[in-house]
C-alpha atoms as a PDB file:
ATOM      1  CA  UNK A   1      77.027  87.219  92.985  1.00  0.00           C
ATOM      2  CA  UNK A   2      76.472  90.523  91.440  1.00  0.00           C
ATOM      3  CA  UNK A   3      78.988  93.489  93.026  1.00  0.00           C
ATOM      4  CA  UNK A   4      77.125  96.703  92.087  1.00  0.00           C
ATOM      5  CA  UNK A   5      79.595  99.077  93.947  1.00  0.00           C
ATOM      6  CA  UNK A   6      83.186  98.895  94.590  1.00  0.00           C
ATOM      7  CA  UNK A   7      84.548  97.283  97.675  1.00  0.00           C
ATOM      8  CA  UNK A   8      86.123  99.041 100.561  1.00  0.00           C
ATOM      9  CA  UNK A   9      89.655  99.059  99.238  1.00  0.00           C
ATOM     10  CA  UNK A  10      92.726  99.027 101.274  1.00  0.00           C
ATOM     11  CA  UNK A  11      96.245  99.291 100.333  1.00  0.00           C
ATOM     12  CA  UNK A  12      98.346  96.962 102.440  1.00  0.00           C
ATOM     13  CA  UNK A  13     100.958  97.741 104.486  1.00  0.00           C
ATOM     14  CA  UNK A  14     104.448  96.892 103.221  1.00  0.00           C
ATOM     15  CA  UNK A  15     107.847  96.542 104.958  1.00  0.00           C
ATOM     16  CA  UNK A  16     110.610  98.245 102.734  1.00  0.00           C
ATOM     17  CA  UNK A  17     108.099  99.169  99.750  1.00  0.00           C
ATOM     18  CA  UNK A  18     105.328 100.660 101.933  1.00  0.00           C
ATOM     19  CA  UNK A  19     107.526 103.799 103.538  1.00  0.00           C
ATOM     20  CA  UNK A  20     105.884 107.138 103.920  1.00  0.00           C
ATOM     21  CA  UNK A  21     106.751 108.645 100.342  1.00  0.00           C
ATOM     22  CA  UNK A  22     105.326 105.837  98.853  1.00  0.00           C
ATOM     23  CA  UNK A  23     101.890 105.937 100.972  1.00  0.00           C
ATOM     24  CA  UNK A  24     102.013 109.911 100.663  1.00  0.00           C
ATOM     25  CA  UNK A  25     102.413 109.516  96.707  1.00  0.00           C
ATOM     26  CA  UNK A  26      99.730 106.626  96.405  1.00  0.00           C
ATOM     27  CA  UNK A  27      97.185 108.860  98.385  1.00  0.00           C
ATOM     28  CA  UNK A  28      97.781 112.035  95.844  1.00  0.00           C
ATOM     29  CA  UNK A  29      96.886 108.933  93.547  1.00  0.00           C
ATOM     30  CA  UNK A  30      94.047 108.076  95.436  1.00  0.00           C
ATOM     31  CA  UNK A  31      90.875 105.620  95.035  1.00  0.00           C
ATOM     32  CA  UNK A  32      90.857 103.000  98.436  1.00  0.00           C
ATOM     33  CA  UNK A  33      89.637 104.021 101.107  1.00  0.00           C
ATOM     34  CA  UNK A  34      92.591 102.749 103.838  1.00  0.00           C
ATOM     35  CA  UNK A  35      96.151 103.408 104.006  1.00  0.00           C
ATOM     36  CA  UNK A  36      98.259 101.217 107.076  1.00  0.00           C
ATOM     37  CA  UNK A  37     101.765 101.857 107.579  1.00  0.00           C
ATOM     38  CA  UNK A  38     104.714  99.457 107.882  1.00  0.00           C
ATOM     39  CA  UNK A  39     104.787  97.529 111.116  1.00  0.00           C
ATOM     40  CA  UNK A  40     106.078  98.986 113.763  1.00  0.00           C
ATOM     41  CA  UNK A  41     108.051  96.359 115.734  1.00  0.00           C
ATOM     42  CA  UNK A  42     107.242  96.472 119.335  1.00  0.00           C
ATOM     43  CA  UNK A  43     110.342  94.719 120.691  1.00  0.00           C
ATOM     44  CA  UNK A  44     110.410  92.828 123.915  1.00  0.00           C
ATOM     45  CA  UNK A  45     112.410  96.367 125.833  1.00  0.00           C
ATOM     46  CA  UNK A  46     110.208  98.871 123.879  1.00  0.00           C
ATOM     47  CA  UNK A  47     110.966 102.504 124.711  1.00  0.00           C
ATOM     48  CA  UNK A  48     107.253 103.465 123.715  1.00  0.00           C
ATOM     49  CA  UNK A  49     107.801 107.298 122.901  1.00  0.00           C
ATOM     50  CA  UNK A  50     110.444 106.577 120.799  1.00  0.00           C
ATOM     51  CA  UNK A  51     108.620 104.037 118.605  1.00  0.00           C
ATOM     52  CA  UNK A  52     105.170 106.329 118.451  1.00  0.00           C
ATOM     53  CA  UNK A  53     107.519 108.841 116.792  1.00  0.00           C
ATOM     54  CA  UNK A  54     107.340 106.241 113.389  1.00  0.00           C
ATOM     55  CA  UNK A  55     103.513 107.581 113.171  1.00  0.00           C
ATOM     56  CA  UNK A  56     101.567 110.226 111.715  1.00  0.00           C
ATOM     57  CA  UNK A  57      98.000 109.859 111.750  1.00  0.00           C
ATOM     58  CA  UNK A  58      97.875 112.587 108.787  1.00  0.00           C
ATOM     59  CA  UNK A  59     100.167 111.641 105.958  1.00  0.00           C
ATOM     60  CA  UNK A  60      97.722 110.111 103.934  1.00  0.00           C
ATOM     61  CA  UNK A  61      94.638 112.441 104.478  1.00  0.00           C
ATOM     62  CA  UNK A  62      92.241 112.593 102.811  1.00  0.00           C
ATOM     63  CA  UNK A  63      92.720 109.052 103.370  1.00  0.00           C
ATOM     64  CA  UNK A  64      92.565 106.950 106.727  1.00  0.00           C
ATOM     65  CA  UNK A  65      95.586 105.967 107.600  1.00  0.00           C
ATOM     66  CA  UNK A  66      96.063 103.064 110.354  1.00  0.00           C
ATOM     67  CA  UNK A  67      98.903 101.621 112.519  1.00  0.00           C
ATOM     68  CA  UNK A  68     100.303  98.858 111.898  1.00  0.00           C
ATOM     69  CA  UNK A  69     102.146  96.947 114.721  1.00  0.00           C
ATOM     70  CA  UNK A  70     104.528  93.654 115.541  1.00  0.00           C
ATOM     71  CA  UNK A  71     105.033  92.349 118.511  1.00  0.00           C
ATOM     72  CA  UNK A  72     104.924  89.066 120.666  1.00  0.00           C
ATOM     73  CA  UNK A  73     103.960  90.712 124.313  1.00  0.00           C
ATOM     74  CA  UNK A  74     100.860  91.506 125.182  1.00  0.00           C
ATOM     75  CA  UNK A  75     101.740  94.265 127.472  1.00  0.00           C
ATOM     76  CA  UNK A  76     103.897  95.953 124.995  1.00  0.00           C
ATOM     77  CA  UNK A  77     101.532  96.233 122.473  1.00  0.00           C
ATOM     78  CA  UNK A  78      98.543  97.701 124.597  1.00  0.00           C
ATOM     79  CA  UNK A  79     100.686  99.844 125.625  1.00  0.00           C
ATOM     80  CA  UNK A  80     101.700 100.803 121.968  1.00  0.00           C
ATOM     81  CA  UNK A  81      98.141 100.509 121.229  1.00  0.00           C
ATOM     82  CA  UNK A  82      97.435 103.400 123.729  1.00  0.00           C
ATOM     83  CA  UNK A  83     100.188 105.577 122.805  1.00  0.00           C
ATOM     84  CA  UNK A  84      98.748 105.482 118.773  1.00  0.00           C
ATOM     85  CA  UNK A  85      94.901 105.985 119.848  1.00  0.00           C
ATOM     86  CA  UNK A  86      96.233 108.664 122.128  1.00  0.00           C
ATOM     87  CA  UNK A  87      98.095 110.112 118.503  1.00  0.00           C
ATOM     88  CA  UNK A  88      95.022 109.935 116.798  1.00  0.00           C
ATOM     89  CA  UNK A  89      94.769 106.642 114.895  1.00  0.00           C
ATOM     90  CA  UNK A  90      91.722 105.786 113.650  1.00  0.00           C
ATOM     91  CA  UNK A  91      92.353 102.212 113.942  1.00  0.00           C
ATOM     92  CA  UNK A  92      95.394  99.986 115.415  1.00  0.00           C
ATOM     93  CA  UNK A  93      96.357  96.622 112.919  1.00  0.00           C
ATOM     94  CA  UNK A  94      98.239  93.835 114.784  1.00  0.00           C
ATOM     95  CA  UNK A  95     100.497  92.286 112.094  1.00  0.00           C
ATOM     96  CA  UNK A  96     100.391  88.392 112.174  1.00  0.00           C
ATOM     97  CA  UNK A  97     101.632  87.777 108.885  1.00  0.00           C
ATOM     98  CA  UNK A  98     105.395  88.772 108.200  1.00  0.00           C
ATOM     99  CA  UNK A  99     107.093  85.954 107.038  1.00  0.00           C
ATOM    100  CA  UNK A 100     110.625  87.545 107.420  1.00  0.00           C
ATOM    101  CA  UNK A 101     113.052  85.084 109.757  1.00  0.00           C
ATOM    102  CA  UNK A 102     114.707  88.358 111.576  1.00  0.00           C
ATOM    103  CA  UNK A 103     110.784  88.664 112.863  1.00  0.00           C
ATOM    104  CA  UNK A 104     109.761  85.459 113.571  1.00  0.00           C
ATOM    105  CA  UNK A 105     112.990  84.385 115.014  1.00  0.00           C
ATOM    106  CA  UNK A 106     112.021  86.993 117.593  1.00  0.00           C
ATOM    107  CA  UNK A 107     108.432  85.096 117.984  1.00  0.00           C
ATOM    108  CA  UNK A 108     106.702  88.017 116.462  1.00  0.00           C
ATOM    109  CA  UNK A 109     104.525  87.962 112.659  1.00  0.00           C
ATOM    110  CA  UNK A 110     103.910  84.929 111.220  1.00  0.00           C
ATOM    111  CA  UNK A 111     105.459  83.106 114.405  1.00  0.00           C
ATOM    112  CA  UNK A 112     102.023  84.232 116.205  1.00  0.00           C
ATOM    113  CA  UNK A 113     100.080  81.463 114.016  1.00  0.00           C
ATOM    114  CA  UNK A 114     102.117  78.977 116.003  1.00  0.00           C
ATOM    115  CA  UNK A 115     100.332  79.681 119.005  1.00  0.00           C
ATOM    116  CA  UNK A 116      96.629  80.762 118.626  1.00  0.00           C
ATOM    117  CA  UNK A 117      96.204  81.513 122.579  1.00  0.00           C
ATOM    118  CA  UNK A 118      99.402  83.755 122.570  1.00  0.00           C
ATOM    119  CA  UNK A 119      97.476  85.482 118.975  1.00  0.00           C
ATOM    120  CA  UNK A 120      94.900  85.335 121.353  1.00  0.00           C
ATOM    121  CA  UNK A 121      95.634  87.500 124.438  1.00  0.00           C
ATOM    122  CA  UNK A 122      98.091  89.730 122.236  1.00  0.00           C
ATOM    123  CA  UNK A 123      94.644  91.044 120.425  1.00  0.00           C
ATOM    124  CA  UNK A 124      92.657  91.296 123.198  1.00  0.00           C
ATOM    125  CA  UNK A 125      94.950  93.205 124.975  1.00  0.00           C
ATOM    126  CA  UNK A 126      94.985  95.542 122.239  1.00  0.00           C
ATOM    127  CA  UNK A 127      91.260  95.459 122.089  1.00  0.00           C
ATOM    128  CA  UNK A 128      90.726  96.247 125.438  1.00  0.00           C
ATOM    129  CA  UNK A 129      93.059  98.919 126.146  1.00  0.00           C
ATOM    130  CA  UNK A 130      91.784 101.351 122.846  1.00  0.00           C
ATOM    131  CA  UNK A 131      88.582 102.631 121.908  1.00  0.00           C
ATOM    132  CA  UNK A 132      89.252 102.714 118.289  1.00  0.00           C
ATOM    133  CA  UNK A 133      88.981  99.501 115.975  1.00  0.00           C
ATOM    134  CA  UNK A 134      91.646  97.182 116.394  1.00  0.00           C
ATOM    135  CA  UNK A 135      92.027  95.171 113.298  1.00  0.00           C
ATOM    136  CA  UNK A 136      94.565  91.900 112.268  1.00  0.00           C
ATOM    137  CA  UNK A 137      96.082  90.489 109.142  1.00  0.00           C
ATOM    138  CA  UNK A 138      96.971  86.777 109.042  1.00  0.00           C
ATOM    139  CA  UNK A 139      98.631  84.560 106.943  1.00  0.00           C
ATOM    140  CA  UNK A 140      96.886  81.210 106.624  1.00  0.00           C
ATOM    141  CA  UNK A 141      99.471  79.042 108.991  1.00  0.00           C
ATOM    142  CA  UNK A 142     103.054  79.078 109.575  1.00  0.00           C
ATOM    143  CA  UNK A 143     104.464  76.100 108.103  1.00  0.00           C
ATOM    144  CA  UNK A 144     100.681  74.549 107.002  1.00  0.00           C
ATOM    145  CA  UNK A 145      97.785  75.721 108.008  1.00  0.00           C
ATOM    146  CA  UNK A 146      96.436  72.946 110.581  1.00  0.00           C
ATOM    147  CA  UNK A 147      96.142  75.983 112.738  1.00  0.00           C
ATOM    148  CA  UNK A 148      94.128  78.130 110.409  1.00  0.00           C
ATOM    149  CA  UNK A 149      90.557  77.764 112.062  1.00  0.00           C
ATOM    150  CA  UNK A 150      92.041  78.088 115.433  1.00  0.00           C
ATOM    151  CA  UNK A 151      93.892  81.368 114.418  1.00  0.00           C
ATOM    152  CA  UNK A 152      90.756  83.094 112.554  1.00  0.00           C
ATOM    153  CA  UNK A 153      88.823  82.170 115.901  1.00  0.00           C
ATOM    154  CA  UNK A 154      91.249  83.427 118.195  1.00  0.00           C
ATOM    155  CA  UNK A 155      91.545  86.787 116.032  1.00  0.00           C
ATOM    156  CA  UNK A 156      87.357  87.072 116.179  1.00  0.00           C
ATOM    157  CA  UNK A 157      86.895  86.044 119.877  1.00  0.00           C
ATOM    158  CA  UNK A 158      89.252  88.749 120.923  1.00  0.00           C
ATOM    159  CA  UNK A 159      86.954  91.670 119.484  1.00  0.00           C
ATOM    160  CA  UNK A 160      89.062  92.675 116.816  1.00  0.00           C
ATOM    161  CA  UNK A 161      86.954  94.623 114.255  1.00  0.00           C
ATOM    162  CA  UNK A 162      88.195  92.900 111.412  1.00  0.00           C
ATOM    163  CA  UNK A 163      90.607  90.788 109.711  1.00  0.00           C
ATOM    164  CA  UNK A 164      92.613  90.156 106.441  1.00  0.00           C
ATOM    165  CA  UNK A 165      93.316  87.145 105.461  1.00  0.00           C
ATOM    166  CA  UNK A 166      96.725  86.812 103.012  1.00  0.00           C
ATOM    167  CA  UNK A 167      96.066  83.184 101.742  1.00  0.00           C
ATOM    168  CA  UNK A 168      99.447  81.953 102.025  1.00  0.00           C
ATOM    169  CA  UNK A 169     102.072  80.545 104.757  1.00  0.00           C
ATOM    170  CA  UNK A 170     104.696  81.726 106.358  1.00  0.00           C
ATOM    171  CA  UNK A 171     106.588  79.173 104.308  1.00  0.00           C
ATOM    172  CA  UNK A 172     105.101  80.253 101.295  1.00  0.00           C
ATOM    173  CA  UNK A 173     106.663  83.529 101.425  1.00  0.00           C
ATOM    174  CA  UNK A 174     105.370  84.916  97.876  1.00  0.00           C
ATOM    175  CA  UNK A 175     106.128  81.781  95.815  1.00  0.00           C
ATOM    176  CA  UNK A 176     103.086  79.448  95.364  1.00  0.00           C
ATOM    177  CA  UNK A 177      99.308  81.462  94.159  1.00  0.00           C
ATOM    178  CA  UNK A 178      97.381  82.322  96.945  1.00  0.00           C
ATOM    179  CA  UNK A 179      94.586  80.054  97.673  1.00  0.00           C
ATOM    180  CA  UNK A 180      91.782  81.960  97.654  1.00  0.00           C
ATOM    181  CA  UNK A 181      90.046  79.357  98.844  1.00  0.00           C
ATOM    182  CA  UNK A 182      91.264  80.143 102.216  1.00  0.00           C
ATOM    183  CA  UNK A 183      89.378  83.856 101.843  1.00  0.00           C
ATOM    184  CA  UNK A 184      86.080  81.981 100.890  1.00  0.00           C
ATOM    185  CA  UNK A 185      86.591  80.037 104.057  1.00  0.00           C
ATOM    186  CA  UNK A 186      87.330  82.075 106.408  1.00  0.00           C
ATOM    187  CA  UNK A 187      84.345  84.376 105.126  1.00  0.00           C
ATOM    188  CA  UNK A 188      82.148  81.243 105.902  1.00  0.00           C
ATOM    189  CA  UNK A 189      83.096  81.083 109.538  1.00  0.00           C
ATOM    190  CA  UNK A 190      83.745  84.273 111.061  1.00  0.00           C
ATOM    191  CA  UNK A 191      80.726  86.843 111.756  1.00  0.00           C
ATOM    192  CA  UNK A 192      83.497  89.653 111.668  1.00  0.00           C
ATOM    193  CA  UNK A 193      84.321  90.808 108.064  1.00  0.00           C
ATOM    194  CA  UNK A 194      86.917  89.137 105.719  1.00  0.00           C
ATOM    195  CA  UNK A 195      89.225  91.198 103.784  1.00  0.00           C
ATOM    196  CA  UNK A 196      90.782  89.251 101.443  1.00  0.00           C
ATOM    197  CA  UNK A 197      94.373  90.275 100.140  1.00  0.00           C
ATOM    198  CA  UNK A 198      97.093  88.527  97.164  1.00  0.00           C
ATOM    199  CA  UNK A 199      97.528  88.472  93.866  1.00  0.00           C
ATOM    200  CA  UNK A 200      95.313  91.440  92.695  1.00  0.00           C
ATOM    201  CA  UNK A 201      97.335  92.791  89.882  1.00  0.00           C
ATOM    202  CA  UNK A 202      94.102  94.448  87.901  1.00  0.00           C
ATOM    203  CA  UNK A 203      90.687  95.231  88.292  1.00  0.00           C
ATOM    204  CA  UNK A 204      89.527  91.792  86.889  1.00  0.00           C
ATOM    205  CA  UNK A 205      91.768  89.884  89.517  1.00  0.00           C
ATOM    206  CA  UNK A 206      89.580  91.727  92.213  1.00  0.00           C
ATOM    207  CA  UNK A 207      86.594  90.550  90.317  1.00  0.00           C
ATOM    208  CA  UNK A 208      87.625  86.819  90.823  1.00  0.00           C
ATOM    209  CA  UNK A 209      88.354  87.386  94.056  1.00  0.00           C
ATOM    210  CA  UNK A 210      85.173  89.171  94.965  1.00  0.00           C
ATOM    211  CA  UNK A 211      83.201  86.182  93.433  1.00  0.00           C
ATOM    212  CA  UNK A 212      85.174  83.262  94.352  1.00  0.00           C
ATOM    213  CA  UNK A 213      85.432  84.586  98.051  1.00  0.00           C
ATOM    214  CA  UNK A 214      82.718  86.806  98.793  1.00  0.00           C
ATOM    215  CA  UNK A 215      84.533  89.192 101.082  1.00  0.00           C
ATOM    216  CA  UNK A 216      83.982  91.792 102.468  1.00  0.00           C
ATOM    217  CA  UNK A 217      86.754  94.128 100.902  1.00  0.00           C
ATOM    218  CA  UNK A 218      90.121  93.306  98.852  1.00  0.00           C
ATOM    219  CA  UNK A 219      93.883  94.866 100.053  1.00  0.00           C
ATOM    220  CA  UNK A 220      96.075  95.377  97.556  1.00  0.00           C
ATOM    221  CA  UNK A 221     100.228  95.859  98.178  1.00  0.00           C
ATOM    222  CA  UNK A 222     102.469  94.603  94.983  1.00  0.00           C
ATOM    223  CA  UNK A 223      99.937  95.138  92.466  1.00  0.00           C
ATOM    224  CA  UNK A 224      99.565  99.117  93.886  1.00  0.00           C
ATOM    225  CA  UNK A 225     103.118  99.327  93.559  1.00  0.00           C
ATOM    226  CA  UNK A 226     103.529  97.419  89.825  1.00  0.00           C
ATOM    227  CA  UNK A 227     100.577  99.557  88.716  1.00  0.00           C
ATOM    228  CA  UNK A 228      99.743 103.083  91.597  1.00  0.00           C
ATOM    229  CA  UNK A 229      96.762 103.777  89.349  1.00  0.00           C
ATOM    230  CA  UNK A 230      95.082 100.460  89.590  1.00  0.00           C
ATOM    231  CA  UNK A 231      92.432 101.797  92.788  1.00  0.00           C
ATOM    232  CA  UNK A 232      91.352 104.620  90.252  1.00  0.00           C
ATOM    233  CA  UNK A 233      90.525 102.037  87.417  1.00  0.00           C
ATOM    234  CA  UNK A 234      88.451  99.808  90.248  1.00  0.00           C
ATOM    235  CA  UNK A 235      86.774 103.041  90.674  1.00  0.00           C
ATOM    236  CA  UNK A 236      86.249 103.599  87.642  1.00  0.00           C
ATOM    237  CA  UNK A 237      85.505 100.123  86.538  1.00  0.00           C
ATOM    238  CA  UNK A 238      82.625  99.868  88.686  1.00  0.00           C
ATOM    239  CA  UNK A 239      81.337 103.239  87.605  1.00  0.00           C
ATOM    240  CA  UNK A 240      81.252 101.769  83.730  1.00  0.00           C
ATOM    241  CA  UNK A 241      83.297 103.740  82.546  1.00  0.00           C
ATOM    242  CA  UNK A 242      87.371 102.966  81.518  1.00  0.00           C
ATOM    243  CA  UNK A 243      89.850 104.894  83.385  1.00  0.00           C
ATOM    244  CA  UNK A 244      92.291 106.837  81.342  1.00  0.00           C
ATOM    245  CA  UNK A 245      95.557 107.189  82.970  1.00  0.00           C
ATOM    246  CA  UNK A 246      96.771 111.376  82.323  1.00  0.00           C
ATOM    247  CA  UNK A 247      99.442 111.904  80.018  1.00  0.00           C
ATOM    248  CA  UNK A 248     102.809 112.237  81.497  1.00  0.00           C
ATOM    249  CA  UNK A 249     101.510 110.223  84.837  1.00  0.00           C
ATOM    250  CA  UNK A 250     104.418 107.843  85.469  1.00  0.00           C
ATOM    251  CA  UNK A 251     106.801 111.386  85.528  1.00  0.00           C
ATOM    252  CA  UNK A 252     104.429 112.897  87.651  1.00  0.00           C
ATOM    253  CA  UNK A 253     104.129 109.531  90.254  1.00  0.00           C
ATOM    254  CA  UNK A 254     108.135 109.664  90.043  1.00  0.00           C
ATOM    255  CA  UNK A 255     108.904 113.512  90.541  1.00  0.00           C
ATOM    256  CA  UNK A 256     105.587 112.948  93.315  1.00  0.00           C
ATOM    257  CA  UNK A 257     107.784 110.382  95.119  1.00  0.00           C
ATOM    258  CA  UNK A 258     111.327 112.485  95.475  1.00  0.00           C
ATOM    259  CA  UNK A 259     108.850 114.948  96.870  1.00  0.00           C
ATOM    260  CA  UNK A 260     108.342 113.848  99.560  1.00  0.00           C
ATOM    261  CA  UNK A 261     111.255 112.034 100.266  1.00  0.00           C
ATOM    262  CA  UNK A 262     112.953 113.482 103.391  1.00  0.00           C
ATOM    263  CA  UNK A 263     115.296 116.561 102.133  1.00  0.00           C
ATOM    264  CA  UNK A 264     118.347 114.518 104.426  1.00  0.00           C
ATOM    265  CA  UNK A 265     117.866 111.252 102.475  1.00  0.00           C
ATOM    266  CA  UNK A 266     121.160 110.650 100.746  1.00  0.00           C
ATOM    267  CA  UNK A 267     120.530 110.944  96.903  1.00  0.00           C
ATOM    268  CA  UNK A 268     121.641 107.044  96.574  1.00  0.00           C
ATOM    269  CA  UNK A 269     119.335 105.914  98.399  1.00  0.00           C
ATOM    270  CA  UNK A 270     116.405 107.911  96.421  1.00  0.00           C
ATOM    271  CA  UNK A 271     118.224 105.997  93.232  1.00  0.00           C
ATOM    272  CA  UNK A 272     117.956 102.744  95.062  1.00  0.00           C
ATOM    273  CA  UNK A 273     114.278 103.548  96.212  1.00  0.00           C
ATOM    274  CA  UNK A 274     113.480 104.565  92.290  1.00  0.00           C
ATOM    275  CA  UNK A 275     115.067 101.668  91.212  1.00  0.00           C
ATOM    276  CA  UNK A 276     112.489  99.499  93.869  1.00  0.00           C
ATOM    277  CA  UNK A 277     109.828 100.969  92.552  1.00  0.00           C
ATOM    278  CA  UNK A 278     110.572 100.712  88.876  1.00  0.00           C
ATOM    279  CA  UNK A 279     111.405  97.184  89.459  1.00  0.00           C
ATOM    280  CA  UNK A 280     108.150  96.210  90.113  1.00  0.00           C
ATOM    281  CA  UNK A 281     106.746  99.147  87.484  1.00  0.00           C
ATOM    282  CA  UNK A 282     108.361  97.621  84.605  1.00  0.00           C
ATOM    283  CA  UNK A 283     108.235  93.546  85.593  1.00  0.00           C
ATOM    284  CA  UNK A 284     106.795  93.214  81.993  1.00  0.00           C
ATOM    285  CA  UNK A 285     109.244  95.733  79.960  1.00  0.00           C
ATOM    286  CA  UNK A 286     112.193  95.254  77.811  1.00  0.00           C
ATOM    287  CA  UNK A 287     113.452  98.431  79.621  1.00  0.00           C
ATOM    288  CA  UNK A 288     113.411  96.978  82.816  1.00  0.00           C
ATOM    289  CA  UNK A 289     117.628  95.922  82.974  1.00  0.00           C
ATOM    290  CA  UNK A 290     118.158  98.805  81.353  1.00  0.00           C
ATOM    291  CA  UNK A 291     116.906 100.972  84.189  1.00  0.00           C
ATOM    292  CA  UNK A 292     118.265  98.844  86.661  1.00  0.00           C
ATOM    293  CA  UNK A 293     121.286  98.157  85.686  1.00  0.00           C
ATOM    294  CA  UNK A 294     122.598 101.522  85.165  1.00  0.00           C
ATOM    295  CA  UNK A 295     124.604 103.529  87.191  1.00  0.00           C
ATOM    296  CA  UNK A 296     123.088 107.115  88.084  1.00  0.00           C
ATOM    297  CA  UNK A 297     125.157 110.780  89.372  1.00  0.00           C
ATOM    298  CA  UNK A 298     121.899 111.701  90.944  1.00  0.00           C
ATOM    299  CA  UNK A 299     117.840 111.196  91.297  1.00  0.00           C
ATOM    300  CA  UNK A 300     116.814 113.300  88.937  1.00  0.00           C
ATOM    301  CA  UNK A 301     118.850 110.996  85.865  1.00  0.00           C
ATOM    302  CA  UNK A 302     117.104 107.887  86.676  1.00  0.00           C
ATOM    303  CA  UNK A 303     113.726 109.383  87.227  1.00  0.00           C
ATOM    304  CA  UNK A 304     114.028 111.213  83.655  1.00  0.00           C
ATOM    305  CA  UNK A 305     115.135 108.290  81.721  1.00  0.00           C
ATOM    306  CA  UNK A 306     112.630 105.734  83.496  1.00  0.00           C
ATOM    307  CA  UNK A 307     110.002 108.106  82.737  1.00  0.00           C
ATOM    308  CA  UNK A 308     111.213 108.643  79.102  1.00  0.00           C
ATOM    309  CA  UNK A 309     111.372 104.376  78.744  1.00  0.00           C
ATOM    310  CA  UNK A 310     107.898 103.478  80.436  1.00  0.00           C
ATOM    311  CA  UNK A 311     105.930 106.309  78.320  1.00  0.00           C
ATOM    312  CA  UNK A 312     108.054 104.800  75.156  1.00  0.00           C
ATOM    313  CA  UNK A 313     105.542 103.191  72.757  1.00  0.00           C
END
């Protein structure tokens, strides 16, 4: 298979990585096409106004930006799903995926592959109370996947518009590769389109992907984060030509980030977020202890020496 244009690209959604400086900073970055926040956890006593208060439809425009949201009844989350339409989301996500136990303990993420018919009505509640596309992402089982047809189906048969399909189980967590098989699979059955989403660290991981899978798009989290340029050289790889990152662009994505970082945000917990961030940055570098493992009097230290170390021949 020959892929003459670039996908529809989509960076994921990501609990405690993902927040709105990050998104806001990616989308000065640019190149997908779809933001999604973190979930939004729709508890089991919701107080609805209070949660739609986690959600601005414009913090990533140009770029779409959907809703994201977690939750285990069906009520609740139409409910939630009205409230975000209402705020002008262009499309609603229900989150089937999160392998974290303080979620699925609660029945909610991954926990929703246990029980297809529950995944089931959950979506087509959604569906049916919104206008706009309601989309999923699934993992490919909970503890195995001897659900995993039964979970795609349940997803397409409510009339969600989509769905992404993160190859791995809840068990998993991040560990094992994903098994892109499971993509190629899932592509084969459903009539709905297949986004496929793991391990896409450069542009010629989204290659193999694209060949070995055949989806429809590719969603990218901790390779956007490990490398915030990496939708501008799919861009660019597909226009054949080589993307040249600008000079001084790691400062710039740092000094971009504090930006918009709320103006009450304590400044150790800006070093803590810069320290997240260059974590996954520098996975590679010898600088990578250095940065963090030192202790900082303010944001502006860490952000000037990481910048100094990553642009370091």
């Amino acid at each position: 298979m020959i892929q003459k244009s670039a996908p529809l690209l989509f960076l994921a959604p990501m609990e405690g990585v993902g927040d709105r400086p990050f998104r806001k900073t990616l989308a000065s970055i640019g190149g997908f096409d779809w933001a999604c926040t973190e979930f939004i956890r729709v508890s089991t006593t919701p107080h609805i106004p209070s949660l739609l208060k986690h959600y601005e439809p414009d913090d990533t425009a140009p770029i779409l930006q959907a809703a994201q949201i977690m939750g285990s009844i069906p009520e609740f989350m139409a409910e939630m799903a009205v409230g975000l339409a209402a705020k002008g989301a262009p499309r609603i996500d229900l989150n089937c995926g999160c392998p974290s136990n303080t979620v699925t303990g609660k029945g909610a993420g991954s926990s929703l592959l246990k029980t297809p018919e529950l995944l089931h009505k959950i979506a087509k509640s959604m569906v049916d109370a919104v206008s706009v596309p309601v989309t999923a992402k699934l993992r490919a089982g909970f503890s195995d996947t001897s659900l995993f047809r039964e979970n795609l189906l349940a997803a397409e048969e409510a009339g969600i518009a989509f769905l992404t399909l993160h190859p791995r189980t809840k068990e998993d967590g991040y560990g094992p590769p994903a098994r892109w098989d499971l993509i190629r699979e899932a592509k084969q059955l459903l009539k709905i389109p297949v986004i496929g989403n793991g391990d896409i660290l450069n542009v010629g991981d989204l290659l193999r992907m694209i060949e070995h899978t055949g989806c429809d798009g590719v969603m990218i989290g901790r390779g956007a984060v490990a490398n915030p340029w990496i939708f501008q050289e799919i861009r660019a790889h597909f226009r054949g030509e080589e993307y040249r990152r600008p000079t001084g662009a790691i400062g710039q994505y740092l000094k971009m980030f504090l930006s918009h970082c709320p103006e009450e945000m304590q400044s150790k917990t800006k070093i803590n977020k810069l320290k997240q961030l260059m974590s996954f940055m520098m996975k590679e570098s010898e600088h990578r202890k250095t940065i963090l493992c030192r202790t900082y009097t303010d944001e502006k230290e860490i952000c000037e020496l990481a910048t100094y170390l990553a642009e370091s021949p």
